[in-house]
PDB file of N, CA and C in Angstrom:
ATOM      1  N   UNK A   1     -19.416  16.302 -11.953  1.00  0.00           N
ATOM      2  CA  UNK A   1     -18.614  15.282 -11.302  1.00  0.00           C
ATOM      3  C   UNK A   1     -19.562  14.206 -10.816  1.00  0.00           C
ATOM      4  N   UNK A   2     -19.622  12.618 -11.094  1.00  0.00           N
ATOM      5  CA  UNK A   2     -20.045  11.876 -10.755  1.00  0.00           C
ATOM      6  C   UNK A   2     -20.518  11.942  -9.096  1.00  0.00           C
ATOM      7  N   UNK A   3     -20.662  11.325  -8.666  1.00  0.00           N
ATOM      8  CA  UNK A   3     -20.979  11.580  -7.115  1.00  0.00           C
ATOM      9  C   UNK A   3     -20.344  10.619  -6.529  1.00  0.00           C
ATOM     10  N   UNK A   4     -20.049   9.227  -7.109  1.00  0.00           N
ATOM     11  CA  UNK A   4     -19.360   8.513  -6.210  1.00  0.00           C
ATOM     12  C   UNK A   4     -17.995   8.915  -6.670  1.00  0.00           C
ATOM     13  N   UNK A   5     -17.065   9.495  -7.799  1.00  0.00           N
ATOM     14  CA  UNK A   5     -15.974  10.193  -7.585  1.00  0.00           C
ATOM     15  C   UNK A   5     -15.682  11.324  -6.614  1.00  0.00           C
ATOM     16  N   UNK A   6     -16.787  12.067  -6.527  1.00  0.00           N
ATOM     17  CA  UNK A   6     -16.293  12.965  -5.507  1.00  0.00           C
ATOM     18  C   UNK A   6     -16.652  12.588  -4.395  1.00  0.00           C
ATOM     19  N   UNK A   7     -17.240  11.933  -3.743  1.00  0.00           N
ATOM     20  CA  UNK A   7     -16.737  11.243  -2.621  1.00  0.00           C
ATOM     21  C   UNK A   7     -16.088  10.559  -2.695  1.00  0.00           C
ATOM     22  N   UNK A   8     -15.313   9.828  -3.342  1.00  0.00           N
ATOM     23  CA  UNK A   8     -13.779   8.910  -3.248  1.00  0.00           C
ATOM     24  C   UNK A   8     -12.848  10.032  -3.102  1.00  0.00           C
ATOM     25  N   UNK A   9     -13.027  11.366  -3.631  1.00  0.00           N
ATOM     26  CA  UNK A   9     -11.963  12.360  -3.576  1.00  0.00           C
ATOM     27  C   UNK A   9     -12.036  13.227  -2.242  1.00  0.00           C
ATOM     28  N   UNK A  10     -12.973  13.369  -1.646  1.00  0.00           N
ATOM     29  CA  UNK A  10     -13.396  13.953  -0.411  1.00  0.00           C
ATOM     30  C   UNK A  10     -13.336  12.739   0.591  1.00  0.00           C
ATOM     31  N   UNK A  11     -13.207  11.920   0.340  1.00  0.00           N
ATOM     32  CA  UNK A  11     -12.821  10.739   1.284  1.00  0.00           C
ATOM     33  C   UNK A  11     -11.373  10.764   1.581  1.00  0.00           C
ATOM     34  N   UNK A  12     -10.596  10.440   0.262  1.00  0.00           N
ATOM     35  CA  UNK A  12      -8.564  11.127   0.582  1.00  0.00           C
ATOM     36  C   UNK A  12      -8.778  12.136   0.983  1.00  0.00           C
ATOM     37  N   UNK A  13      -9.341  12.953   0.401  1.00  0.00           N
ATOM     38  CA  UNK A  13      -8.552  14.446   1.312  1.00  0.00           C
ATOM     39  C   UNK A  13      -8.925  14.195   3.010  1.00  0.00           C
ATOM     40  N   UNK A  14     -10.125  14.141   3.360  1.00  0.00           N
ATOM     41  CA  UNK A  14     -10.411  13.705   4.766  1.00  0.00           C
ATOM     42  C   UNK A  14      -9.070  13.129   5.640  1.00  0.00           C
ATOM     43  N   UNK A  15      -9.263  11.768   5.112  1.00  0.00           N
ATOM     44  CA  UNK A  15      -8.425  10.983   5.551  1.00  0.00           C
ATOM     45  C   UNK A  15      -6.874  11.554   5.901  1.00  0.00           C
ATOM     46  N   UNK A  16      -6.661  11.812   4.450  1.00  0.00           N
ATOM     47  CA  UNK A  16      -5.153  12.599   4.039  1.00  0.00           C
ATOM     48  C   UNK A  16      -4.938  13.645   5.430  1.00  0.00           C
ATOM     49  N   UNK A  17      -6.001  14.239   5.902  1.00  0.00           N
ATOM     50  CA  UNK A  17      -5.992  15.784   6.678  1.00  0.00           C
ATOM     51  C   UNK A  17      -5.627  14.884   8.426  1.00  0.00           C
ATOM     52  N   UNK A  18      -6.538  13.590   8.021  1.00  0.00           N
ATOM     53  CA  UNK A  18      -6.406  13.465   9.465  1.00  0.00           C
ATOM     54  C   UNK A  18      -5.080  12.679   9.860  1.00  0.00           C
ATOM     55  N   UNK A  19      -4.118  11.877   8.698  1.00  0.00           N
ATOM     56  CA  UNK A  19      -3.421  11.380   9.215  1.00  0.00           C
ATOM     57  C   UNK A  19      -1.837  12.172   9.053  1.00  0.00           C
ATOM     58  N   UNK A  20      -2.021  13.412   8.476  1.00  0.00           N
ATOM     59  CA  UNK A  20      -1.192  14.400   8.412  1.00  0.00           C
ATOM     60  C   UNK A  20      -1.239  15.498  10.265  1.00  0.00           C
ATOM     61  N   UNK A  21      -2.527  15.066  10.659  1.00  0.00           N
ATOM     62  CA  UNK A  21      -2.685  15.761  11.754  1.00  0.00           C
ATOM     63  C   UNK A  21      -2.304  14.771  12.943  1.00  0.00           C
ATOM     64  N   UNK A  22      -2.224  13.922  12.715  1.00  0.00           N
ATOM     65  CA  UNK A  22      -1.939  12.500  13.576  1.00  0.00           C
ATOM     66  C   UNK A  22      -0.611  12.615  13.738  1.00  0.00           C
ATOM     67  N   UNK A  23       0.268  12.670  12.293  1.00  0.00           N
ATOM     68  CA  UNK A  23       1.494  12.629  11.961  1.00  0.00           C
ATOM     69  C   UNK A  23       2.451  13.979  12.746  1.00  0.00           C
ATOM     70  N   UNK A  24       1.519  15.183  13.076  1.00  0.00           N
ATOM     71  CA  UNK A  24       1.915  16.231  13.792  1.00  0.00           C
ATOM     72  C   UNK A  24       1.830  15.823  14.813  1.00  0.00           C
ATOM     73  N   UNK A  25       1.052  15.612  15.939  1.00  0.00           N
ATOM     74  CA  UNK A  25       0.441  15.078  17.094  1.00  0.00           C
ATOM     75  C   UNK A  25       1.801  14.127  17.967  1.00  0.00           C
ATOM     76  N   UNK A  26       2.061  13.055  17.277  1.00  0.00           N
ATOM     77  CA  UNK A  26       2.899  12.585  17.595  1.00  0.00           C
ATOM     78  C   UNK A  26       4.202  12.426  17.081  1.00  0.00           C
ATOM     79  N   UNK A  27       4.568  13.420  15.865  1.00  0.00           N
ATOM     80  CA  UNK A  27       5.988  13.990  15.823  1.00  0.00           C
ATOM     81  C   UNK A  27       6.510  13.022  14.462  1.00  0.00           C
ATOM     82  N   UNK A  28       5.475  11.604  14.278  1.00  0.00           N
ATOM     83  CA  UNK A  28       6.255  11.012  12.923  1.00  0.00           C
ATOM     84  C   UNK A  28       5.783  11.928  11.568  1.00  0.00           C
ATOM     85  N   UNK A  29       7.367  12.007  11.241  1.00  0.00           N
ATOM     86  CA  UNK A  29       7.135  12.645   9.609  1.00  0.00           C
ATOM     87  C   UNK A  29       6.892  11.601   9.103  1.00  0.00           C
ATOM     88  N   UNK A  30       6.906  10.461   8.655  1.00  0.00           N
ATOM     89  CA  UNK A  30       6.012   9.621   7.765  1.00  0.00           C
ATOM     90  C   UNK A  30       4.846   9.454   7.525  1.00  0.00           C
ATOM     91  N   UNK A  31       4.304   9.671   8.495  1.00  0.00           N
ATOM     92  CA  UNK A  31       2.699   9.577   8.821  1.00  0.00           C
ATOM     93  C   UNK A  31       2.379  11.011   8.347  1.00  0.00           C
ATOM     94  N   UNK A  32       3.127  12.300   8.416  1.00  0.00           N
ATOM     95  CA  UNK A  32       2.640  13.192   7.988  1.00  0.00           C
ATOM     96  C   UNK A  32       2.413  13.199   6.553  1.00  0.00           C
ATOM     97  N   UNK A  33       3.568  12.878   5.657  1.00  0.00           N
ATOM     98  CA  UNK A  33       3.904  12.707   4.908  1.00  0.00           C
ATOM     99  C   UNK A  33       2.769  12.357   3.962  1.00  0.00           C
ATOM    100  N   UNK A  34       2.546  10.871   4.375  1.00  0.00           N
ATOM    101  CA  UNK A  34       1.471   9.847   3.690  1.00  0.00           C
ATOM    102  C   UNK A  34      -0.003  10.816   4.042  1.00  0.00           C
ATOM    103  N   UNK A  35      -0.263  11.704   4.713  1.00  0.00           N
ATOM    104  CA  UNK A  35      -1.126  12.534   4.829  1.00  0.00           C
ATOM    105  C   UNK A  35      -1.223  13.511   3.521  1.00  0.00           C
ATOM    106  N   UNK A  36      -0.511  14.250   3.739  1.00  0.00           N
ATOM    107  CA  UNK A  36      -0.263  15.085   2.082  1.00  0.00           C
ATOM    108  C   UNK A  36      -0.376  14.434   0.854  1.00  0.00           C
ATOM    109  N   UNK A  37       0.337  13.444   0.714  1.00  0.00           N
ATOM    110  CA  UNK A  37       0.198  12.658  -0.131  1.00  0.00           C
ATOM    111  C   UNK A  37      -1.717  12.218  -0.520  1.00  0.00           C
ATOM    112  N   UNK A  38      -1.874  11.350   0.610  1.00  0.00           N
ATOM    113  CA  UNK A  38      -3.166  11.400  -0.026  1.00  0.00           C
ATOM    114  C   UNK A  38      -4.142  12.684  -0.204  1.00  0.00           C
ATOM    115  N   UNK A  39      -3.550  13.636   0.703  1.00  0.00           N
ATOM    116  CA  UNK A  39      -4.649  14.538   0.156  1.00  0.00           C
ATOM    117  C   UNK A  39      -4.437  14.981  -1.511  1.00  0.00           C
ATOM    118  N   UNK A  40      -3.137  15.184  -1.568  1.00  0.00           N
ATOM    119  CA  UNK A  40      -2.438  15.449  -3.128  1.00  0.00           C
ATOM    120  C   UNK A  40      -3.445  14.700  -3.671  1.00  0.00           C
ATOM    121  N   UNK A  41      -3.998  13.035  -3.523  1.00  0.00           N
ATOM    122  CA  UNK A  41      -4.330  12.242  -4.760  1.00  0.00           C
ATOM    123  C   UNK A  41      -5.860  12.448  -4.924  1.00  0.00           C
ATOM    124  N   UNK A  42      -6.317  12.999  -3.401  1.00  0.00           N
ATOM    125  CA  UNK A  42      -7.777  13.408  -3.372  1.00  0.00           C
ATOM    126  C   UNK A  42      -7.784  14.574  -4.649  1.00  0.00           C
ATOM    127  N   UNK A  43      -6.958  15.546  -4.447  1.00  0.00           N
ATOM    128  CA  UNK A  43      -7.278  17.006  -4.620  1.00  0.00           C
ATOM    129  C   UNK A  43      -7.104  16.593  -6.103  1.00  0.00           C
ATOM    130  N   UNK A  44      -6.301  15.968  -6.929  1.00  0.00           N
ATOM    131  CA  UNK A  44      -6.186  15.452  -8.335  1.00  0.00           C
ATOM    132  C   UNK A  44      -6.788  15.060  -9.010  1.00  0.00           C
ATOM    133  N   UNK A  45      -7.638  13.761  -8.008  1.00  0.00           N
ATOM    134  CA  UNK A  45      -8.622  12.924  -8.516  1.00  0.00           C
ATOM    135  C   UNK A  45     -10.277  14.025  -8.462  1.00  0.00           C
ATOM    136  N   UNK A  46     -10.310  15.130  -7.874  1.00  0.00           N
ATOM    137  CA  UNK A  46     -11.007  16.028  -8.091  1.00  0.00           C
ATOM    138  C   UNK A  46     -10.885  17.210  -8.880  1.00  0.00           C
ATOM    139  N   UNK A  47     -10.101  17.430  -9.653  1.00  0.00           N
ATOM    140  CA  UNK A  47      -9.463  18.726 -10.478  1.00  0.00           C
ATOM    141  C   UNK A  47      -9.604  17.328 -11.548  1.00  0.00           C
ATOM    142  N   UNK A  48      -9.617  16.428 -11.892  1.00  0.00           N
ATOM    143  CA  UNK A  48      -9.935  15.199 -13.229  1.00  0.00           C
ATOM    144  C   UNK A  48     -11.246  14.935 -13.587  1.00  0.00           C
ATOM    145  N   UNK A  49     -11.757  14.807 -12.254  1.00  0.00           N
ATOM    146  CA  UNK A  49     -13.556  15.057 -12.665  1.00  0.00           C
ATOM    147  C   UNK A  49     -13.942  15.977 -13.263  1.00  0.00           C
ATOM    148  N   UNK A  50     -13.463  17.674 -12.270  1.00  0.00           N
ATOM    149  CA  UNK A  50     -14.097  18.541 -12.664  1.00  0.00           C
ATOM    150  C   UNK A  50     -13.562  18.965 -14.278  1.00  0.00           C
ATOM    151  N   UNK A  51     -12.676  18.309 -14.629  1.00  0.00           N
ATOM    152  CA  UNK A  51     -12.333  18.705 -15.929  1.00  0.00           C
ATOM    153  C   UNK A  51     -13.181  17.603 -17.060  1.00  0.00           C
ATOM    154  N   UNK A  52     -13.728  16.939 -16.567  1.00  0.00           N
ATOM    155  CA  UNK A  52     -14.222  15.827 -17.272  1.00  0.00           C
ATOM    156  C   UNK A  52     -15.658  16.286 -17.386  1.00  0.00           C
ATOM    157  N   UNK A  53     -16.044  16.934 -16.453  1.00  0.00           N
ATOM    158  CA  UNK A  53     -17.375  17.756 -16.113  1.00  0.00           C
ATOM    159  C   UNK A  53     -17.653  18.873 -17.240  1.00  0.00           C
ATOM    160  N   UNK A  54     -16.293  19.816 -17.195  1.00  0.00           N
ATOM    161  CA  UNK A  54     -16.248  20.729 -17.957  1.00  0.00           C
ATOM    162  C   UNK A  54     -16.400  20.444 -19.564  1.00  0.00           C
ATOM    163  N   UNK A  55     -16.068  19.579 -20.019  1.00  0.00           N
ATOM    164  CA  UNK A  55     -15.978  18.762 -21.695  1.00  0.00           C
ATOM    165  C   UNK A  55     -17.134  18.470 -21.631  1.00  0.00           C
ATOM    166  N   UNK A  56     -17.381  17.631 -20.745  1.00  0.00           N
ATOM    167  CA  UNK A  56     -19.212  17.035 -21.139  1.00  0.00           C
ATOM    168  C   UNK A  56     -20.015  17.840 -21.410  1.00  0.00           C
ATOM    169  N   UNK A  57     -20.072  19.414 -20.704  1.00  0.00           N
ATOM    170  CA  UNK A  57     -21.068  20.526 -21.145  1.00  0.00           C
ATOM    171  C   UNK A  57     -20.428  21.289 -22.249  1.00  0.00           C
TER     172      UNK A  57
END
């Protein structure tokens, strides 16, 4: 996996975790919502590398 992909993907999930925990905190489901979500696009955009990883060897 490239290195600046997986930190773009460990960056959403981060993010994703904290504004899903934000979104608990103060009770909006939207904000939770958009939390999952990005972690979803982190966790994707890392299962695409590592498959891209896997072909190259």
């Amino acid at each position: 996996m490239s290195g600046e992909q997986k930190t773009e993907a460990k960056g959403e999930q981060a993010k994703g975790k904290l504004k899903e925990a934000a979104g608990h905190l103060t009770g909006n489901e939207r904000l939770t919502a958009e939390g999952r979500a990005e972690q979803a696009k982190g966790d994707a955009r890392e299962a695409k590398e590592k498959v891209k990883d896997t072909f190259k060897h």
